[in-house]
PDB file of N, CA and C in Angstrom:
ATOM      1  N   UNK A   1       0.827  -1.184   0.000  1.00  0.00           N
ATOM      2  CA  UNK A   1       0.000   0.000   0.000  1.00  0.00           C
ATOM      3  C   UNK A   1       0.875   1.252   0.000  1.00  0.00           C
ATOM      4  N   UNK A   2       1.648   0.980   0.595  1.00  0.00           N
ATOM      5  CA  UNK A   2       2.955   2.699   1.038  1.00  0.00           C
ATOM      6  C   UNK A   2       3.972   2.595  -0.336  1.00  0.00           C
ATOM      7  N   UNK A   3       4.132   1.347  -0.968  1.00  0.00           N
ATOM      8  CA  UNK A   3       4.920   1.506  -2.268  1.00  0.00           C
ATOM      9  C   UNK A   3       4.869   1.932  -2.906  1.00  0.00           C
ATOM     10  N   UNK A   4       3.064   1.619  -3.234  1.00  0.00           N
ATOM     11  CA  UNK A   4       2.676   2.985  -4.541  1.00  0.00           C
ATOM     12  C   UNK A   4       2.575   3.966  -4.146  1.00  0.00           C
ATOM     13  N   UNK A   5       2.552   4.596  -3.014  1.00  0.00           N
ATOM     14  CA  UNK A   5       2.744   6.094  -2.828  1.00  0.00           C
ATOM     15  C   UNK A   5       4.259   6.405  -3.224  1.00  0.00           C
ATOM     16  N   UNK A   6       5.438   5.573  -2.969  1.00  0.00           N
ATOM     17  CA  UNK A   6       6.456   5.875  -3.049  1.00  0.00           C
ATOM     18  C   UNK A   6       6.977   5.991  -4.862  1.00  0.00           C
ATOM     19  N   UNK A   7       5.846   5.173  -5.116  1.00  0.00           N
ATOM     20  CA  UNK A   7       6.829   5.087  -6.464  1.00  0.00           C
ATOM     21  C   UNK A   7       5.891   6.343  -7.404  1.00  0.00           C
ATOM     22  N   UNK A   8       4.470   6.962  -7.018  1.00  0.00           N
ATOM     23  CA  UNK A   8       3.986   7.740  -7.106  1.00  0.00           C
ATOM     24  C   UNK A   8       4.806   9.430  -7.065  1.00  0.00           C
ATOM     25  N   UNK A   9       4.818   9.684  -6.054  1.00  0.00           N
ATOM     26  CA  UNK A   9       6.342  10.516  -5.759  1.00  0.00           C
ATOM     27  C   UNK A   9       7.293  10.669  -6.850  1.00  0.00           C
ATOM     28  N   UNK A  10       8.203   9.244  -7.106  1.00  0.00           N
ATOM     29  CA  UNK A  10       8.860   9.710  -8.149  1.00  0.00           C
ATOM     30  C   UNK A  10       8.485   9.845  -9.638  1.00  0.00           C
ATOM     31  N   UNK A  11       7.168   9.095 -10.137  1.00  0.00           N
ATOM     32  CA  UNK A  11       6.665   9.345 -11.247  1.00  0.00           C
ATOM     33  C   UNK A  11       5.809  10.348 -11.472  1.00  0.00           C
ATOM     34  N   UNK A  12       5.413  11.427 -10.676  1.00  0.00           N
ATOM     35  CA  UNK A  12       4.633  12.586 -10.627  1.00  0.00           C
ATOM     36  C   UNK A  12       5.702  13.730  -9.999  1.00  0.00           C
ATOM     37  N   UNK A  13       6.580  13.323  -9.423  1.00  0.00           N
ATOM     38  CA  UNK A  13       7.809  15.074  -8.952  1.00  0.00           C
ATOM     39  C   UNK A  13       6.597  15.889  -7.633  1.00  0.00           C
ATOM     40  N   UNK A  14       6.045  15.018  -7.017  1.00  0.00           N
ATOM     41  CA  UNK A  14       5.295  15.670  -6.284  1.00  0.00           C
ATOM     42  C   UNK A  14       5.233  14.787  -4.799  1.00  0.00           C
ATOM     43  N   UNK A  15       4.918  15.540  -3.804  1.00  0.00           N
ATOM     44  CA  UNK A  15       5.209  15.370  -2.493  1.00  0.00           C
ATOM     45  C   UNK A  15       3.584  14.511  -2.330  1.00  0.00           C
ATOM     46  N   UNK A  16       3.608  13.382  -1.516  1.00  0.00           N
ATOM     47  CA  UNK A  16       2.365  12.645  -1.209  1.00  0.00           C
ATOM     48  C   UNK A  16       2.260  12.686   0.533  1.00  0.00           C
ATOM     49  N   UNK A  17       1.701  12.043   0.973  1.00  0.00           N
ATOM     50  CA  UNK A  17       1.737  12.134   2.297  1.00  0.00           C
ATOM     51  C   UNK A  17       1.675  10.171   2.476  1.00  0.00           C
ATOM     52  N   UNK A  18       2.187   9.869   3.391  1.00  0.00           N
ATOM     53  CA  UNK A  18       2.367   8.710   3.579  1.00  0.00           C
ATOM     54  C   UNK A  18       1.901   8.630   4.832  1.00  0.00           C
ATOM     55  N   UNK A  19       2.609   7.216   5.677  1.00  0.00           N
ATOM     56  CA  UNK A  19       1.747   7.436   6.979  1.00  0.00           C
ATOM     57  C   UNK A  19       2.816   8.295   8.088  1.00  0.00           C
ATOM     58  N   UNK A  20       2.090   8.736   9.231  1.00  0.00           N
ATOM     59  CA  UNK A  20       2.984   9.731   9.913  1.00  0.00           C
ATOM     60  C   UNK A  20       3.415   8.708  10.903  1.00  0.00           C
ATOM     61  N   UNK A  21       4.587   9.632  11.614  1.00  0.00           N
ATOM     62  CA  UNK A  21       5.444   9.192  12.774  1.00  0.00           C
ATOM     63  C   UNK A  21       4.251   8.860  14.010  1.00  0.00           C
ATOM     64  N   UNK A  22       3.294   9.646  14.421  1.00  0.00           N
ATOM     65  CA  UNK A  22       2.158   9.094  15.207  1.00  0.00           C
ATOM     66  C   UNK A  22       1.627   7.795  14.814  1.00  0.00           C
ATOM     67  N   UNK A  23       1.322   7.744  13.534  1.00  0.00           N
ATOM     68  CA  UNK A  23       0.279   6.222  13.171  1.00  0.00           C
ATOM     69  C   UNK A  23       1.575   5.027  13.149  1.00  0.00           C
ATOM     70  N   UNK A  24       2.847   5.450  12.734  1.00  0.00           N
ATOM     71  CA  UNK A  24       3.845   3.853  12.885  1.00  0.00           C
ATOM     72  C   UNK A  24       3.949   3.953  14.495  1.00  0.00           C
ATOM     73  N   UNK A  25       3.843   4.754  15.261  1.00  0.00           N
ATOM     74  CA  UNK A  25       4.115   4.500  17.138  1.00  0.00           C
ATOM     75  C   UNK A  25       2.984   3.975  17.502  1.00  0.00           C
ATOM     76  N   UNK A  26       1.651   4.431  17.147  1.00  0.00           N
ATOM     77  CA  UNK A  26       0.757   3.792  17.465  1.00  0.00           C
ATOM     78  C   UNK A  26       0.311   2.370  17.082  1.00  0.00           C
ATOM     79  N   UNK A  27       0.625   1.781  15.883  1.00  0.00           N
ATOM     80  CA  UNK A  27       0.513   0.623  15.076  1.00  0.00           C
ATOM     81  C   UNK A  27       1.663  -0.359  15.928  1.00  0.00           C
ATOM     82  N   UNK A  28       2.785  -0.054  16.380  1.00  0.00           N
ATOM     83  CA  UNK A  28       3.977  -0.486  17.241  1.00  0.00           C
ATOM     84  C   UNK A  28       3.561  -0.248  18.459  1.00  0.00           C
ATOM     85  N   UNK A  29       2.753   0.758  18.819  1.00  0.00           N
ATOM     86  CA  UNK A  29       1.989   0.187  20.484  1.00  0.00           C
ATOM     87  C   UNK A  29       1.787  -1.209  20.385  1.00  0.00           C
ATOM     88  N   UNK A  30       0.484  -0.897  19.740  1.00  0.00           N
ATOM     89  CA  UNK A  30      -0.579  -1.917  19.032  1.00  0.00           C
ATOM     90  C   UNK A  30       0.273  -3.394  19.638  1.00  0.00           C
ATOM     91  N   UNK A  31       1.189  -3.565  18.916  1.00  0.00           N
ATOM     92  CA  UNK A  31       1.466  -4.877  18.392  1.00  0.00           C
ATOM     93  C   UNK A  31       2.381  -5.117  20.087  1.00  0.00           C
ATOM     94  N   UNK A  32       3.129  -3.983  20.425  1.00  0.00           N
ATOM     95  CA  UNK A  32       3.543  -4.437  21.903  1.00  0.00           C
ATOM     96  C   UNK A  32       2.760  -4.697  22.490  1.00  0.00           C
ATOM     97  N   UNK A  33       1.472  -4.320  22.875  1.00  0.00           N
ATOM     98  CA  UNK A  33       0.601  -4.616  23.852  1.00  0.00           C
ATOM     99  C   UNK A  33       0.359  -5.966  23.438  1.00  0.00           C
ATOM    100  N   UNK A  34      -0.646  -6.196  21.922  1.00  0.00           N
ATOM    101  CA  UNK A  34      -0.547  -7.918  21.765  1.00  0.00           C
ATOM    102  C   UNK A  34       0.661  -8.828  22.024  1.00  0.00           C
ATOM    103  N   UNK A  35       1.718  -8.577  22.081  1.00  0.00           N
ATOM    104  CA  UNK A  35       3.003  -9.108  22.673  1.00  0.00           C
ATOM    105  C   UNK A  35       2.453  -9.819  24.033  1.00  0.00           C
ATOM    106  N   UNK A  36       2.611  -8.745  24.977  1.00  0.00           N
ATOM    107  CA  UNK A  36       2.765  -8.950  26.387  1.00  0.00           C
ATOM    108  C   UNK A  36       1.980  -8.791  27.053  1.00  0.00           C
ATOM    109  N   UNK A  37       0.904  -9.082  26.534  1.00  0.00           N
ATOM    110  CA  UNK A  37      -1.036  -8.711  27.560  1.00  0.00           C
ATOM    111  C   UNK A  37      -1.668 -10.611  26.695  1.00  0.00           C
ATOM    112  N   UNK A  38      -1.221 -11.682  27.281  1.00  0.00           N
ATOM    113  CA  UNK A  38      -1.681 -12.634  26.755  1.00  0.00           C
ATOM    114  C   UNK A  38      -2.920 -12.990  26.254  1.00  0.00           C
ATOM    115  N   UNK A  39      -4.020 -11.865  27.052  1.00  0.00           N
ATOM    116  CA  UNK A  39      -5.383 -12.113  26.348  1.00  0.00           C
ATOM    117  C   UNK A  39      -5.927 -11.376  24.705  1.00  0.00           C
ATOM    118  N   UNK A  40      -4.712 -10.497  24.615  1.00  0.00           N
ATOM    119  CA  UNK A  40      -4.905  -9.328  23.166  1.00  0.00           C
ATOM    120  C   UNK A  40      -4.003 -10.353  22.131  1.00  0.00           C
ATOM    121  N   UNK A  41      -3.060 -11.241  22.316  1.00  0.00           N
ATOM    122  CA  UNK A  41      -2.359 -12.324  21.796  1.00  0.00           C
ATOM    123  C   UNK A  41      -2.640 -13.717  21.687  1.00  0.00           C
ATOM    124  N   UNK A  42      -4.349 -13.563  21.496  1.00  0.00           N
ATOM    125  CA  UNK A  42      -4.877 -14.904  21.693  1.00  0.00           C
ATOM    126  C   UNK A  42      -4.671 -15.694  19.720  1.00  0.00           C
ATOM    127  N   UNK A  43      -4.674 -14.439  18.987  1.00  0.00           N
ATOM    128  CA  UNK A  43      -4.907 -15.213  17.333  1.00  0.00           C
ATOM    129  C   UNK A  43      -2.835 -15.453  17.168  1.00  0.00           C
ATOM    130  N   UNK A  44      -2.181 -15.297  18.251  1.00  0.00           N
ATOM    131  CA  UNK A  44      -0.453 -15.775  18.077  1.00  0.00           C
ATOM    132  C   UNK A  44      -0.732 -16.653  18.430  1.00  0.00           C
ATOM    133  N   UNK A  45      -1.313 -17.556  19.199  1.00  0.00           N
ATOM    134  CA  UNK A  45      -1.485 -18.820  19.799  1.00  0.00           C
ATOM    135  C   UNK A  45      -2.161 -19.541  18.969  1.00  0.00           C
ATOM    136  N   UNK A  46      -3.051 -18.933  17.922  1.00  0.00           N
ATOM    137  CA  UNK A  46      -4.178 -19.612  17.217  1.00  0.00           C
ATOM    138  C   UNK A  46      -3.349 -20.232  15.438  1.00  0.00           C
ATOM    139  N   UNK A  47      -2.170 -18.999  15.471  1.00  0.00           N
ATOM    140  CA  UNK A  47      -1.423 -18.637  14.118  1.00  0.00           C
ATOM    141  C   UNK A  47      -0.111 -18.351  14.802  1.00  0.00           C
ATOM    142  N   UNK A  48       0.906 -19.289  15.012  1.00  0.00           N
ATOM    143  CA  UNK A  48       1.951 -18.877  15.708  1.00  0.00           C
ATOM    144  C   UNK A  48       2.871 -17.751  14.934  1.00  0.00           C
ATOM    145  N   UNK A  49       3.145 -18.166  13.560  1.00  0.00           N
ATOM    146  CA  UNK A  49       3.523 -17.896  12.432  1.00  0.00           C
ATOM    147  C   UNK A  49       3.021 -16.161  12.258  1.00  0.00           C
ATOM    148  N   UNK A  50       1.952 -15.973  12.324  1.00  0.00           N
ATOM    149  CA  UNK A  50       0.950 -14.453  12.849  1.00  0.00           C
ATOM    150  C   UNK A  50       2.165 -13.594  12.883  1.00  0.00           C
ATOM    151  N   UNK A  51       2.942 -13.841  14.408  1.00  0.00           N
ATOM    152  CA  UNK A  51       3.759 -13.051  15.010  1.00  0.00           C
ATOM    153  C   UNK A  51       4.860 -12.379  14.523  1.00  0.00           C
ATOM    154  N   UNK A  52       5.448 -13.243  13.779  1.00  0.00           N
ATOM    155  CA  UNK A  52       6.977 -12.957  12.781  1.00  0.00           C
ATOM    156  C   UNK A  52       6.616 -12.006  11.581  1.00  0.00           C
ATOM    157  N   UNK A  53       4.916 -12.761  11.296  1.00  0.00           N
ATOM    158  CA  UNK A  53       4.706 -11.891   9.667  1.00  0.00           C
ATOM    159  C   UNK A  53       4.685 -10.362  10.114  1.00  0.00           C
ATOM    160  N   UNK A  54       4.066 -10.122  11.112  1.00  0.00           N
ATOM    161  CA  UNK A  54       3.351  -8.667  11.919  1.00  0.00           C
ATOM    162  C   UNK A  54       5.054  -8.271  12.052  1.00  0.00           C
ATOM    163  N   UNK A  55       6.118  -8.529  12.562  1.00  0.00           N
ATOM    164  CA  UNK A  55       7.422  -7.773  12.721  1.00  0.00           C
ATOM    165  C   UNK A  55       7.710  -7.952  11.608  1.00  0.00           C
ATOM    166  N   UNK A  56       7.989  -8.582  10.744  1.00  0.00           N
ATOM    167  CA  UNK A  56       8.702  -8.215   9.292  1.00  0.00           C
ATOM    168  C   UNK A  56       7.646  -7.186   8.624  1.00  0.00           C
ATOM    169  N   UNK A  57       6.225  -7.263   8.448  1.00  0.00           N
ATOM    170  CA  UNK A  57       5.374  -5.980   7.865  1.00  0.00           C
ATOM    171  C   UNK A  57       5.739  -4.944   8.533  1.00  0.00           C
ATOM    172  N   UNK A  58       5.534  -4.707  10.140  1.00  0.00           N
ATOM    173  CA  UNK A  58       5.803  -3.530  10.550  1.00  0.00           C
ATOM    174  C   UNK A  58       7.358  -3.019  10.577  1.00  0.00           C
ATOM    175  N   UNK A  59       8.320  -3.781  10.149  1.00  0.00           N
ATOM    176  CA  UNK A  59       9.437  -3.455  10.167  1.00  0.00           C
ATOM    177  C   UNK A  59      10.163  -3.025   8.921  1.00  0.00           C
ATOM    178  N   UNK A  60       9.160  -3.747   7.905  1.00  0.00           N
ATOM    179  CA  UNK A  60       9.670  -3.233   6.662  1.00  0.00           C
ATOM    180  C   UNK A  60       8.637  -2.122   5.866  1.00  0.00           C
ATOM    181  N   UNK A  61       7.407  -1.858   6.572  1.00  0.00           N
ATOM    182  CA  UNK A  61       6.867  -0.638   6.711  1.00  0.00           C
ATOM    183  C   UNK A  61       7.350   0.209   7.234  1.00  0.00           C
ATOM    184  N   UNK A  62       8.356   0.387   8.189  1.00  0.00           N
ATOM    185  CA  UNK A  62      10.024   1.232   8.620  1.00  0.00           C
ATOM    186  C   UNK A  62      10.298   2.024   7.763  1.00  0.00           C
ATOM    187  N   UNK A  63      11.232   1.036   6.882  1.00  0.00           N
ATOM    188  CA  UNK A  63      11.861   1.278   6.027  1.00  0.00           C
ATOM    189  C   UNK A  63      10.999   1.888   4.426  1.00  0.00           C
ATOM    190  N   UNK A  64       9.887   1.590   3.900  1.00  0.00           N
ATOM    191  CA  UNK A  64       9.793   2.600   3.363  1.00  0.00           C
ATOM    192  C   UNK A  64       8.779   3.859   3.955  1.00  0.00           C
ATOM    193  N   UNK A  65       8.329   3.808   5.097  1.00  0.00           N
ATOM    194  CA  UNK A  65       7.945   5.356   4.969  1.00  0.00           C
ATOM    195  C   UNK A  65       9.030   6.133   5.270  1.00  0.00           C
ATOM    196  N   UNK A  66      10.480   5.857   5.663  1.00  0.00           N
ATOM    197  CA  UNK A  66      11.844   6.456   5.421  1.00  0.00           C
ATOM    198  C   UNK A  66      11.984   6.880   4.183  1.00  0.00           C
ATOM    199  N   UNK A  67      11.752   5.785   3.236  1.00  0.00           N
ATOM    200  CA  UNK A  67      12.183   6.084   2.067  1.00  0.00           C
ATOM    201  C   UNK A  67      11.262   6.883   1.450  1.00  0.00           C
ATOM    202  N   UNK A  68      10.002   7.206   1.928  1.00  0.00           N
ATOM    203  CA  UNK A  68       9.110   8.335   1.450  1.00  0.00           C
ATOM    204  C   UNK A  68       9.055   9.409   1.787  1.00  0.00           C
ATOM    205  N   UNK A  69      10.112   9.338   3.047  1.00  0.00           N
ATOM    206  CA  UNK A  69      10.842  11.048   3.733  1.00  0.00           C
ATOM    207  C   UNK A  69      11.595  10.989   2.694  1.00  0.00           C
ATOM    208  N   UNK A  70      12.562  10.841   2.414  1.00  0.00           N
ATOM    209  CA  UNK A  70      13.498  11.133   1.140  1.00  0.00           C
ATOM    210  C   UNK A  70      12.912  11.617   0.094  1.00  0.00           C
ATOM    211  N   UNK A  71      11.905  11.223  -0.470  1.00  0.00           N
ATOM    212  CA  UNK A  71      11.038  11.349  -1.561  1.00  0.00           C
ATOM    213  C   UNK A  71      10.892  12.687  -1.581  1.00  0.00           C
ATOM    214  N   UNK A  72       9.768  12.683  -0.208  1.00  0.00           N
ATOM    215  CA  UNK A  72       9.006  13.858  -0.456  1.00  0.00           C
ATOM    216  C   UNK A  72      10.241  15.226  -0.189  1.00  0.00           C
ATOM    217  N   UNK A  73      11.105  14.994   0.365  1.00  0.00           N
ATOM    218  CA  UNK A  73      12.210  15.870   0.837  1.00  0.00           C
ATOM    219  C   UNK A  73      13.317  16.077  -0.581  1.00  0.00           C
ATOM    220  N   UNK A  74      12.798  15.169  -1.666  1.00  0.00           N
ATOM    221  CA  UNK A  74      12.969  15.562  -3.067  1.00  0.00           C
ATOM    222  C   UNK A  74      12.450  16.348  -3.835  1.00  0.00           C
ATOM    223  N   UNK A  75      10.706  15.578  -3.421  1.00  0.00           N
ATOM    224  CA  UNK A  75      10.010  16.570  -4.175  1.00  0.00           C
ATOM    225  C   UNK A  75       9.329  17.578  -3.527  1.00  0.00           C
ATOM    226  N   UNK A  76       9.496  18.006  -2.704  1.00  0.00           N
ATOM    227  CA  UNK A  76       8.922  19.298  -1.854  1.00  0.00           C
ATOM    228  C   UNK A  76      10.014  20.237  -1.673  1.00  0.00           C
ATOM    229  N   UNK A  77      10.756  19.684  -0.790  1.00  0.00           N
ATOM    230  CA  UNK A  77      11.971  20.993  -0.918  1.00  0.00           C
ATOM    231  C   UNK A  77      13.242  21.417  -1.267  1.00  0.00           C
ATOM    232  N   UNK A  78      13.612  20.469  -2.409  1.00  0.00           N
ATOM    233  CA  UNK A  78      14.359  20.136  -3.896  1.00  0.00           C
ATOM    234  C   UNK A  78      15.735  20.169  -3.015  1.00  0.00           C
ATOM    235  N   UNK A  79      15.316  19.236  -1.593  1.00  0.00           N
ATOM    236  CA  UNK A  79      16.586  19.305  -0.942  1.00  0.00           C
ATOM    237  C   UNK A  79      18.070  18.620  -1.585  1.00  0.00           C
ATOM    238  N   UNK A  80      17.754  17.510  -2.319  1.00  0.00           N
ATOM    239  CA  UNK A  80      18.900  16.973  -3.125  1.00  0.00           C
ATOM    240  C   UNK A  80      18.254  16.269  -4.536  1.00  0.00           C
ATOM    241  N   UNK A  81      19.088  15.636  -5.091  1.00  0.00           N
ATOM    242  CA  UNK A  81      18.482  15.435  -6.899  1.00  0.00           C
ATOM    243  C   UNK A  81      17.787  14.455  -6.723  1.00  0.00           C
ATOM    244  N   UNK A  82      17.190  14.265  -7.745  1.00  0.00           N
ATOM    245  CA  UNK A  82      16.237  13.098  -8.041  1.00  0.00           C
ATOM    246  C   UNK A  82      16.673  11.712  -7.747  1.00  0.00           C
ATOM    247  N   UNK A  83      18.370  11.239  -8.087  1.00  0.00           N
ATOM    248  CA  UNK A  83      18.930  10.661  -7.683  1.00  0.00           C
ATOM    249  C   UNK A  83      19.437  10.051  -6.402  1.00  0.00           C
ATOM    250  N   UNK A  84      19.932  10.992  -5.987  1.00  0.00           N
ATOM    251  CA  UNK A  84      20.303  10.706  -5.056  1.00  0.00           C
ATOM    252  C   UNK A  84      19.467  10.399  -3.798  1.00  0.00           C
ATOM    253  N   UNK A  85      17.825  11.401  -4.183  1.00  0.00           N
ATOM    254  CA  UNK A  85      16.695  10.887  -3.319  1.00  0.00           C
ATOM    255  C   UNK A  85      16.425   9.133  -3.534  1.00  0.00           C
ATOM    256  N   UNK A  86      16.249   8.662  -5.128  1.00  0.00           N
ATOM    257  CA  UNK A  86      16.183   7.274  -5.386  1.00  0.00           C
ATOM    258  C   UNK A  86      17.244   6.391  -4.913  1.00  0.00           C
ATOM    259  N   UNK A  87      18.508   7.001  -4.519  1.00  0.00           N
ATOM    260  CA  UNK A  87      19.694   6.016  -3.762  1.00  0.00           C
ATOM    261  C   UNK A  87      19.326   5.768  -2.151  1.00  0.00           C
ATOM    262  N   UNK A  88      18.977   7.177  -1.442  1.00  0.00           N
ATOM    263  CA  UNK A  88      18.946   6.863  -0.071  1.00  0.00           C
ATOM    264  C   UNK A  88      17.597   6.063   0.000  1.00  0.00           C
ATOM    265  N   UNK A  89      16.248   6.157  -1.020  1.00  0.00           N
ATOM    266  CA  UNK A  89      15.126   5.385  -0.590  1.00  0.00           C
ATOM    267  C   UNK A  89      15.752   3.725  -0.667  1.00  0.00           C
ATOM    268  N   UNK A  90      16.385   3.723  -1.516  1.00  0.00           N
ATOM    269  CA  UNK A  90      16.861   2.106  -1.634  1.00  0.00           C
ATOM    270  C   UNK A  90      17.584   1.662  -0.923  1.00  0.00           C
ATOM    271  N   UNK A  91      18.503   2.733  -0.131  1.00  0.00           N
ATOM    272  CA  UNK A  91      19.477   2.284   1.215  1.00  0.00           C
ATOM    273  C   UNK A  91      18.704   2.207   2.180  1.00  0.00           C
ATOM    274  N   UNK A  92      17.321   2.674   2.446  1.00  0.00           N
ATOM    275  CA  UNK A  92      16.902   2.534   3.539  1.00  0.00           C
ATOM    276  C   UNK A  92      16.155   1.420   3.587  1.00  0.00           C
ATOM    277  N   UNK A  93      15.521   0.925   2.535  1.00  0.00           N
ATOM    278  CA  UNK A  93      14.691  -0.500   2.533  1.00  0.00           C
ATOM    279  C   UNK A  93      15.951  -1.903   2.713  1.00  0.00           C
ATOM    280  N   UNK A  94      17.039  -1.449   1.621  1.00  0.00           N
ATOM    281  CA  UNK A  94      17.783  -2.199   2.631  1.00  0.00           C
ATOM    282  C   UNK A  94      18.573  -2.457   3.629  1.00  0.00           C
ATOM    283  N   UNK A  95      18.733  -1.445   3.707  1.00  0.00           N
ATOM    284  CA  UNK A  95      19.389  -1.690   5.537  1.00  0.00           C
ATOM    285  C   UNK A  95      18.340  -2.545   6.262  1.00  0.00           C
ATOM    286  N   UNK A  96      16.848  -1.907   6.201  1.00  0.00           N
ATOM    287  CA  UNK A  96      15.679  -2.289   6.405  1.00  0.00           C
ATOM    288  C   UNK A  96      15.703  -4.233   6.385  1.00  0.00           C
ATOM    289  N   UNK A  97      15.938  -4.663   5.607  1.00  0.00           N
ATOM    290  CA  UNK A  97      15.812  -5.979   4.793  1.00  0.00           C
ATOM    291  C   UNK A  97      17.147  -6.729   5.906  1.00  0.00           C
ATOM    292  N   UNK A  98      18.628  -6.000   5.842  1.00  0.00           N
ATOM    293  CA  UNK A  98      19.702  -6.707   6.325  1.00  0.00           C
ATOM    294  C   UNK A  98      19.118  -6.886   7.432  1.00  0.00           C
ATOM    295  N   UNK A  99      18.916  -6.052   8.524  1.00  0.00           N
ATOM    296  CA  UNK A  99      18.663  -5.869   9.454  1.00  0.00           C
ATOM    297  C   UNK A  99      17.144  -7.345   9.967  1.00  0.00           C
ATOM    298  N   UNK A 100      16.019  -7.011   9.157  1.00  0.00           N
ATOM    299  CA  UNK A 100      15.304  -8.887   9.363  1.00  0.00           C
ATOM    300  C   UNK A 100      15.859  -9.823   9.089  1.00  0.00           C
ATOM    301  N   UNK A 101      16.977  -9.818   8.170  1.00  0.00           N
ATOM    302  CA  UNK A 101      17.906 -11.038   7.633  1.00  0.00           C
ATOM    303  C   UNK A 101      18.509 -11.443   9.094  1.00  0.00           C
ATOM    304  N   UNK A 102      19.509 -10.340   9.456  1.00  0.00           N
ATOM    305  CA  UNK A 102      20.785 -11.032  10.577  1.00  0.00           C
ATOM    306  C   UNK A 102      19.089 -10.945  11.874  1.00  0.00           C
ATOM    307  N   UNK A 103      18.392 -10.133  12.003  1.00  0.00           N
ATOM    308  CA  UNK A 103      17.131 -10.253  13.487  1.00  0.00           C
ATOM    309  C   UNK A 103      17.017 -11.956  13.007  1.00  0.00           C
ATOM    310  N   UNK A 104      16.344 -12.502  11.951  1.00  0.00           N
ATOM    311  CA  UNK A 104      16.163 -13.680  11.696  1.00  0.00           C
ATOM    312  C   UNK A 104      17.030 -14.814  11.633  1.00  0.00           C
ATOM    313  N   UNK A 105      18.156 -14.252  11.350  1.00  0.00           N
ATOM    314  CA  UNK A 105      19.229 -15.322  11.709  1.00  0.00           C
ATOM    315  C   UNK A 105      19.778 -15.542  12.965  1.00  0.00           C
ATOM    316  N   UNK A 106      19.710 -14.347  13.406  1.00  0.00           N
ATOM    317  CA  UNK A 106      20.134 -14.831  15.042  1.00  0.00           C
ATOM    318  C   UNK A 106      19.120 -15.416  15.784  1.00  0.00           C
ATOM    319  N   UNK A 107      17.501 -15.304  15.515  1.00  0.00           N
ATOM    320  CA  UNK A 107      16.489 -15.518  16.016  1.00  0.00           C
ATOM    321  C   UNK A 107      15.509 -16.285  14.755  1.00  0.00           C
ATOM    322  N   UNK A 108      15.626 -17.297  14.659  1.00  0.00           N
ATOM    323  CA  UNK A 108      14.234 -18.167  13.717  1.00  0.00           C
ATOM    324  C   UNK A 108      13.186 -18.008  14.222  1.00  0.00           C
ATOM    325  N   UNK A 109      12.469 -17.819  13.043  1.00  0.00           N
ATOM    326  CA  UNK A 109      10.824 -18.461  13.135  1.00  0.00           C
ATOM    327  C   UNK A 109      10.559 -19.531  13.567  1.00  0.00           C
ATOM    328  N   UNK A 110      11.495 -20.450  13.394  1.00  0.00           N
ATOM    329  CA  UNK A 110      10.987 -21.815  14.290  1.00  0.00           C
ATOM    330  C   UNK A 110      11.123 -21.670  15.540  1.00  0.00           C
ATOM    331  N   UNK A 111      12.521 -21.228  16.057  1.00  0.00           N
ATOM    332  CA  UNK A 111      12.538 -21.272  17.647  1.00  0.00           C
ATOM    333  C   UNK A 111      11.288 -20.266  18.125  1.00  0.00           C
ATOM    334  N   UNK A 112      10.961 -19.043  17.715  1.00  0.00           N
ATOM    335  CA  UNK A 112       9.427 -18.563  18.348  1.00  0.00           C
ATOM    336  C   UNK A 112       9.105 -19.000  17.780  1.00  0.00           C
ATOM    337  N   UNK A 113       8.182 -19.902  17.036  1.00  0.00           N
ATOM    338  CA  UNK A 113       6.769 -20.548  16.695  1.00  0.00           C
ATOM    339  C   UNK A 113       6.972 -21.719  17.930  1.00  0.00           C
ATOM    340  N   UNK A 114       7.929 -22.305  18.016  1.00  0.00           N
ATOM    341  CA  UNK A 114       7.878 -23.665  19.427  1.00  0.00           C
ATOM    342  C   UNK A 114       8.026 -23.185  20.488  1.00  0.00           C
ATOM    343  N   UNK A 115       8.340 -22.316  20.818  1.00  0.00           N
ATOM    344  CA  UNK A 115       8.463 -21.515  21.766  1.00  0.00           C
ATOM    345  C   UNK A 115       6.907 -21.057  22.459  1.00  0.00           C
ATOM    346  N   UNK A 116       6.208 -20.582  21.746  1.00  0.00           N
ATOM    347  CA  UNK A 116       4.892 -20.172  22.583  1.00  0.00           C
ATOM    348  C   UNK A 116       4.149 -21.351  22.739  1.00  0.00           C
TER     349      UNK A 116
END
């Protein structure tokens, strides 16, 4: 859903609004509280698997509404080139990406799915 805004941005030269720094803290409440309040974490028990998908979405939903600060900080206040806005959006999804790679390698989906 936040991609095509991003890729919107660069095929229109125009600033979009994506989601704000309030709605990713609140969406990351969200998911702490289902964490550690066992009765709001009843469909992790139901879908163990649930749990991992929800941190890799919300984590790689991170990484591009970063990369849609860049964007719009291209196309709104012609802070750096077109380029170089399209380099840092792509450094930030992957850093974004390394970062679930080595979280996932040091930590499997299997050991939390047997785990709960």
């Amino acid at each position: 859903m936040e991609f095509s805004i991003l890729l919107d941005i660069y095929q229109l030269g125009a600033p979009r609004a994506g989601m704000t720094l309030g709605v990713l803290a609140f969406l990351g409440f969200l998911l702490f509280l289902s964490y550690k309040i066992p009765r709001l974490g009843w469909l992790y028990r139901k879908l163990p698997v649930f749990m991992p998908f929800l941190q890799m979405c919300f984590i790689t939903l991170i990484g591009i509404e970063l990369g849609i600060f860049f964007a719009n900080m291209w196309a709104d206040k012609q802070l750096f080139s077109k380029g170089v806005a399209i380099l840092l959006t792509i450094i930030s999804i992957v850093v974004v990406r390394l970062y679930l790679s080595y979280w996932y390698y040091k930590y499997p989906i299997s050991y939390k799915v047997h785990k709960l």
